[in-house]
N, C-alpha and C. Protein backbone atom coordinates (compact mmCIF):
# COMPACT_ATOMS: atom_id res chain seq x y z
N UNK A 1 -155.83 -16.64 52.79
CA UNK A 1 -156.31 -15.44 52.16
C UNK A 1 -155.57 -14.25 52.78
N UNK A 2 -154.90 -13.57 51.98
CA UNK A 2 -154.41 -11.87 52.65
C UNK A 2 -155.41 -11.12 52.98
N UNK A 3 -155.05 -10.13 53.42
CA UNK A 3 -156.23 -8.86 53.88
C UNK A 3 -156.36 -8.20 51.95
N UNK A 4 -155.48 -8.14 51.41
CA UNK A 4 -156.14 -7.12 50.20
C UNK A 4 -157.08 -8.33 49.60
N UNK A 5 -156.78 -9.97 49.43
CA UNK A 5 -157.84 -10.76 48.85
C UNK A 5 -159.15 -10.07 49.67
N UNK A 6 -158.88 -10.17 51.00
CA UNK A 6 -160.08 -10.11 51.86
C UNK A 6 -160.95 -8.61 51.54
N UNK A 7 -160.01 -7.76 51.56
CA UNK A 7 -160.81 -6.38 51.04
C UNK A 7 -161.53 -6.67 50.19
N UNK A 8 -160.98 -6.96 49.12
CA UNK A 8 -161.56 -7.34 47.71
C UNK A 8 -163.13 -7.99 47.79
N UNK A 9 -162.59 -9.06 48.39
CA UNK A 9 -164.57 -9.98 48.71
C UNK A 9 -165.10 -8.89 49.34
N UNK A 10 -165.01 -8.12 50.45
CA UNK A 10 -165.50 -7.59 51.50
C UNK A 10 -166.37 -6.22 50.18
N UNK A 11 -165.49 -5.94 49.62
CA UNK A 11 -165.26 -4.47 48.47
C UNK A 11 -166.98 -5.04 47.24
N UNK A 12 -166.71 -6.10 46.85
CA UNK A 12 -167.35 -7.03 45.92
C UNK A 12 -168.47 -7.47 46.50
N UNK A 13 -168.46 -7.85 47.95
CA UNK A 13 -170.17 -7.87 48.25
C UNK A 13 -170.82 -6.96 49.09
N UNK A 14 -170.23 -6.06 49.05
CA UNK A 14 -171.17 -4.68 49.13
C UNK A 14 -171.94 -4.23 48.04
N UNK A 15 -171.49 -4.56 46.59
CA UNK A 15 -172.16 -4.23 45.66
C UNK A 15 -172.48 -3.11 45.10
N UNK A 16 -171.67 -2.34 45.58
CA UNK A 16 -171.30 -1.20 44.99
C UNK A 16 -170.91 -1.28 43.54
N UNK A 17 -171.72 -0.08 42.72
CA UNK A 17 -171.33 -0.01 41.09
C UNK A 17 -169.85 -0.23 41.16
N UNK A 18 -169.68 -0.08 39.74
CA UNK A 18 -168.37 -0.62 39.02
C UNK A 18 -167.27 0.56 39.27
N UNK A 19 -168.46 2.16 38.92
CA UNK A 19 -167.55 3.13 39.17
C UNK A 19 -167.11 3.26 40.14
N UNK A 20 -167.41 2.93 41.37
CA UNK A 20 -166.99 3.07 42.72
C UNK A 20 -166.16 1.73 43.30
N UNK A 21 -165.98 0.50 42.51
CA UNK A 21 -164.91 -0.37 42.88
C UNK A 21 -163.77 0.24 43.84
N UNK A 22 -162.81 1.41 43.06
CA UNK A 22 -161.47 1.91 44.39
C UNK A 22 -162.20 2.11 45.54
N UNK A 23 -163.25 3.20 45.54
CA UNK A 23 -163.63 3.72 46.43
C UNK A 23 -164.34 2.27 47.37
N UNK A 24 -165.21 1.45 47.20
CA UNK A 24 -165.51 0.81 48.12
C UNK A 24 -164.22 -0.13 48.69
N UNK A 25 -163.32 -0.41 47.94
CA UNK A 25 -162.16 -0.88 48.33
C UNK A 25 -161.59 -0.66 49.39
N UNK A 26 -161.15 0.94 49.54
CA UNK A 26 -160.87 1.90 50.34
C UNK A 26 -161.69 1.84 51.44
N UNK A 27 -163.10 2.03 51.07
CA UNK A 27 -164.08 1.99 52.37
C UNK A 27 -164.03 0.56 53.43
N UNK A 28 -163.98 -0.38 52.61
CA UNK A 28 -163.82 -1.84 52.86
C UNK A 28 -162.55 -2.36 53.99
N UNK A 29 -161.33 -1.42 53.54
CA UNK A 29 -159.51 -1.79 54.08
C UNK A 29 -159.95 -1.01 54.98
N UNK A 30 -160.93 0.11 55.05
CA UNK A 30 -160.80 0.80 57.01
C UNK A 30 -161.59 0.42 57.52
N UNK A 31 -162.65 -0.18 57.35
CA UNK A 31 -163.62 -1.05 58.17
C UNK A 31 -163.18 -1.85 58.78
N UNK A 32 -162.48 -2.76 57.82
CA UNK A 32 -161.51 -3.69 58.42
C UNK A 32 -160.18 -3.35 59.59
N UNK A 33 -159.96 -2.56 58.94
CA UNK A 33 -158.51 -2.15 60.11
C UNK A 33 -159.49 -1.44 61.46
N UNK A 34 -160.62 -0.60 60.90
CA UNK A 34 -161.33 -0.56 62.08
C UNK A 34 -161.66 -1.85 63.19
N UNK A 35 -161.95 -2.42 62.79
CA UNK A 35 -162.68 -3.82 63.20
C UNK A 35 -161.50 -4.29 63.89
N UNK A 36 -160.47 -4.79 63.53
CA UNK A 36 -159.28 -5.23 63.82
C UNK A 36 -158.79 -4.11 65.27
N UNK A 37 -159.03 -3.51 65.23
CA UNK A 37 -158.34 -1.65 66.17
C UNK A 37 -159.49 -2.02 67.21
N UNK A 38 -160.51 -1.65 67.16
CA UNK A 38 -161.57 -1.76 67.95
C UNK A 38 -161.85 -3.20 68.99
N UNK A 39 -161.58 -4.53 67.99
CA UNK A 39 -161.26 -5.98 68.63
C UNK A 39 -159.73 -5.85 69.77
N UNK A 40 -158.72 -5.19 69.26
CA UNK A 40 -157.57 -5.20 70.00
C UNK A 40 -157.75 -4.21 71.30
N UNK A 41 -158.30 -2.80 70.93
CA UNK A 41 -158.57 -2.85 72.17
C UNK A 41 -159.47 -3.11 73.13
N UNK A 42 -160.91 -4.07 73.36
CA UNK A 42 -161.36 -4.62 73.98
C UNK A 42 -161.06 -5.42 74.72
N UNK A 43 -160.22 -6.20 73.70
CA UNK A 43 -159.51 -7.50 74.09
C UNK A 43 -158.26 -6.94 75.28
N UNK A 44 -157.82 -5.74 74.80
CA UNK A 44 -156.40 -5.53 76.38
C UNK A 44 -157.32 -5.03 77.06
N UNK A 45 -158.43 -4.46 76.73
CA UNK A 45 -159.05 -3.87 78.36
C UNK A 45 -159.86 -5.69 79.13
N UNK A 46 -160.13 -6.70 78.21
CA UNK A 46 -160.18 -7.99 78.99
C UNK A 46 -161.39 -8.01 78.61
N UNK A 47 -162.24 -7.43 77.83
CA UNK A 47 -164.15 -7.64 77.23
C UNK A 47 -163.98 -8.47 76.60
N UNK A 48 -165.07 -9.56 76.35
CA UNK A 48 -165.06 -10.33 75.63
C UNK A 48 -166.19 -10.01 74.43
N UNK A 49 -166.25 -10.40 73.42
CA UNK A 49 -166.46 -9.70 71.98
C UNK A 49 -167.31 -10.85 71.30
N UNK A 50 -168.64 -11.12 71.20
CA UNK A 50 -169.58 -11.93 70.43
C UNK A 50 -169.69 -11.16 69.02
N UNK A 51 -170.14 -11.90 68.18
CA UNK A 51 -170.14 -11.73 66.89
C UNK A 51 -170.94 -12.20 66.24
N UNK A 52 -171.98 -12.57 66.60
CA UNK A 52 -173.26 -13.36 65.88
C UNK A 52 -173.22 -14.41 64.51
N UNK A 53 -173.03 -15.91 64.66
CA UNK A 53 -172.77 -16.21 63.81
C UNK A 53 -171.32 -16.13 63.23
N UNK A 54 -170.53 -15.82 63.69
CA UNK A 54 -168.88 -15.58 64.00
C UNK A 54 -168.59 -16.62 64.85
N UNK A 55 -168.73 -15.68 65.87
CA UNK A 55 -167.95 -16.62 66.90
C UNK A 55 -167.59 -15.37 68.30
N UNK A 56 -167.21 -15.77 69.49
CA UNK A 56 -166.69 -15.36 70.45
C UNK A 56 -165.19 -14.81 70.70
N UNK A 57 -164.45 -13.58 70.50
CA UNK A 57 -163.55 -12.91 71.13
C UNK A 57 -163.04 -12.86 72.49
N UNK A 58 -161.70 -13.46 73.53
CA UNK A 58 -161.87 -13.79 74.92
C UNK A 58 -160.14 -12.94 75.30
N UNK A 59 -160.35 -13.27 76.62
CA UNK A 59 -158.76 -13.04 77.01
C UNK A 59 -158.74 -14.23 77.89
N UNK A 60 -157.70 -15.27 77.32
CA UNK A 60 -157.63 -16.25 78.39
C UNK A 60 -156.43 -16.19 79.19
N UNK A 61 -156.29 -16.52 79.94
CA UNK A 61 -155.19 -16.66 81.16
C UNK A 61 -154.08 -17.92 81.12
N UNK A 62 -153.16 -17.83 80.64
CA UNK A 62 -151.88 -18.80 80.62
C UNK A 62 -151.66 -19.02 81.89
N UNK A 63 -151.73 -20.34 82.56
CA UNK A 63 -150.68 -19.89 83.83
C UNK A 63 -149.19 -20.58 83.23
N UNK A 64 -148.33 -19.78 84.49
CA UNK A 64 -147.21 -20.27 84.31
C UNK A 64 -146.96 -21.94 84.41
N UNK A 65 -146.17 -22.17 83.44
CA UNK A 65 -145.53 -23.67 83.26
C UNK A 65 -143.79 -23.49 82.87
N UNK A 66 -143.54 -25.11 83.08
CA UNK A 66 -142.04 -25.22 82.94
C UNK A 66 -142.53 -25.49 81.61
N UNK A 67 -140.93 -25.63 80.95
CA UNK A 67 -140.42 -25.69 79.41
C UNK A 67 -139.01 -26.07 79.33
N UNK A 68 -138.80 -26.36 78.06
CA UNK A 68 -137.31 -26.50 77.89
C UNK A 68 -136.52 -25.76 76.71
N UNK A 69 -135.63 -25.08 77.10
CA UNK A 69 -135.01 -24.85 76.38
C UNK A 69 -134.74 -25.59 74.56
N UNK A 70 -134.89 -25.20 74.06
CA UNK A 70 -134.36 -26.32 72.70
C UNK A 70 -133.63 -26.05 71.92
N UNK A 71 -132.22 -25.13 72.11
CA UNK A 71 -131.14 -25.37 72.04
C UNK A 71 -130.45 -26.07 72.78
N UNK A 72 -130.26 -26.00 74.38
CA UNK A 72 -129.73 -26.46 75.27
C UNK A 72 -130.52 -27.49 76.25
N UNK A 73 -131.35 -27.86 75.78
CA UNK A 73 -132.47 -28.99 76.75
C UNK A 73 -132.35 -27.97 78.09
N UNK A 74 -131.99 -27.03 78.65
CA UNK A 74 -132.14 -26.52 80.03
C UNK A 74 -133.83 -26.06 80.35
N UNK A 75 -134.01 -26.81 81.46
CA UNK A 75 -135.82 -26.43 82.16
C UNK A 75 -135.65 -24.98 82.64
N UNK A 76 -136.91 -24.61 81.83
CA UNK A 76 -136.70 -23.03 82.25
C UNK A 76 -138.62 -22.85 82.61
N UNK A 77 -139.04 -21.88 83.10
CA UNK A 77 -140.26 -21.30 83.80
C UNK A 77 -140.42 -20.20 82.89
N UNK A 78 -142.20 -20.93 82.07
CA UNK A 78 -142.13 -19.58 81.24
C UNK A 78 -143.52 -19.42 81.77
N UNK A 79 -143.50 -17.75 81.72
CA UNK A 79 -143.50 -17.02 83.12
C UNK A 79 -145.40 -16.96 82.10
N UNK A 80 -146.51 -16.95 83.47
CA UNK A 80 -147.69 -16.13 83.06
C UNK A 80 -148.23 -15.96 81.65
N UNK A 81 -149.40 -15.53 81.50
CA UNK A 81 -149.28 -14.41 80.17
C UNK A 81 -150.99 -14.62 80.01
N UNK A 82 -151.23 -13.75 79.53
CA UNK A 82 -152.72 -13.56 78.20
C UNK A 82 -152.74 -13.60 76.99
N UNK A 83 -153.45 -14.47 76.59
CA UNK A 83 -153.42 -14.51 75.05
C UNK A 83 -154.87 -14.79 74.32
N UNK A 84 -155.04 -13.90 73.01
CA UNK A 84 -156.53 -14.02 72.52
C UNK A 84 -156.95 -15.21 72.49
N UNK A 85 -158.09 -15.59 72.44
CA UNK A 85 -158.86 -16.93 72.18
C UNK A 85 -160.30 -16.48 71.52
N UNK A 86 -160.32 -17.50 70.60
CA UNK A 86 -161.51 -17.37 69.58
C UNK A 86 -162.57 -18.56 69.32
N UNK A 87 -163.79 -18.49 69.74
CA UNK A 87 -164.75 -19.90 69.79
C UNK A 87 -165.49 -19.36 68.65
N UNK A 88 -165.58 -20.27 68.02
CA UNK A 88 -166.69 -20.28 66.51
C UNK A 88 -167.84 -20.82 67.34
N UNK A 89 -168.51 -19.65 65.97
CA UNK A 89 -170.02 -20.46 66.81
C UNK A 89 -170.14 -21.01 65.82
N UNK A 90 -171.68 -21.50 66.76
CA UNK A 90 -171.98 -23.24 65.81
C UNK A 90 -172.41 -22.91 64.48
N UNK A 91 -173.32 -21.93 63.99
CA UNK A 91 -173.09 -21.83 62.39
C UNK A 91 -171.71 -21.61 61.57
N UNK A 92 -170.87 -21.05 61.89
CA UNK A 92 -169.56 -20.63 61.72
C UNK A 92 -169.17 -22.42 61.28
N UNK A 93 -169.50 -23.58 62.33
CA UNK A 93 -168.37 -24.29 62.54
C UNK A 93 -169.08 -25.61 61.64
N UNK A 94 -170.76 -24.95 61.42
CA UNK A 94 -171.48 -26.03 60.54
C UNK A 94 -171.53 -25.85 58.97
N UNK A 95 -170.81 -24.67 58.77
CA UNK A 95 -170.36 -23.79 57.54
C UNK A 95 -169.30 -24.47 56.91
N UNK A 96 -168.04 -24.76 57.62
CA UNK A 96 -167.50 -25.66 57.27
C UNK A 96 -167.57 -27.41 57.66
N UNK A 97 -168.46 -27.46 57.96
CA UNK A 97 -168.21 -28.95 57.80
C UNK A 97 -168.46 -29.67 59.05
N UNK A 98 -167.86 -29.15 60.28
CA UNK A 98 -168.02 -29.68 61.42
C UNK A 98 -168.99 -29.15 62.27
N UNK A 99 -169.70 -30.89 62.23
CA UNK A 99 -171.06 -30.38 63.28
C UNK A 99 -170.82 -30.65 64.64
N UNK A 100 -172.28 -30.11 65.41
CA UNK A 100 -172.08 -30.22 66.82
C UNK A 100 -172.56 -31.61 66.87
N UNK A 101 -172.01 -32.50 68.02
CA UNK A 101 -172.48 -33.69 68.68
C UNK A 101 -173.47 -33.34 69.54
């Protein structure tokens, strides 16, 4: 799904009259980019972000590991890093299909 499909649902179950379709559209694409703006920066300040029925927002910690090159097979050290991580919660994950054990 793109973000304008996604506006669209987002636009459509608000339920806003017909005359106001652009306009909730509009309202809908900055919520979203809000949401999106507001998640990014939590996430670099390192908060982690619940969502009820969503799921969990994290900053996890890479450590450094070797690798290989794959042009040249050469072992190289790729270095550290942070990267988002996202846990569905369990309605989220019983929504589609997969239950908890």
């Amino acid at each position: 799904m793109t973000k304008a499909e996604l506006v669209s649902k987002i636009a459509a179950a608000a339920c806003l009259p017909a005359r106001q379709a652009g306009t909730s559209k509009a309202s809908a694409n900055r919520m979203l980019d809000a949401l999106t703006d507001e998640l990014t920066k939590a996430l670099r300040k390192g908060d982690k972000i619940t969502l009820p029925g969503l799921g969990t927002f994290s900053v996890a910690k890479r450590a450094r590991r070797k690798g290989r090159n794959p042009q040249t097979g050469e072992v190289i050290t790729i270095p550290a890093s942070k990267v988002p991580k996202f846990r569905p919660a369990a309605r989220l994950k019983e929504a589609v299909g997969r239950k908890r054990r």
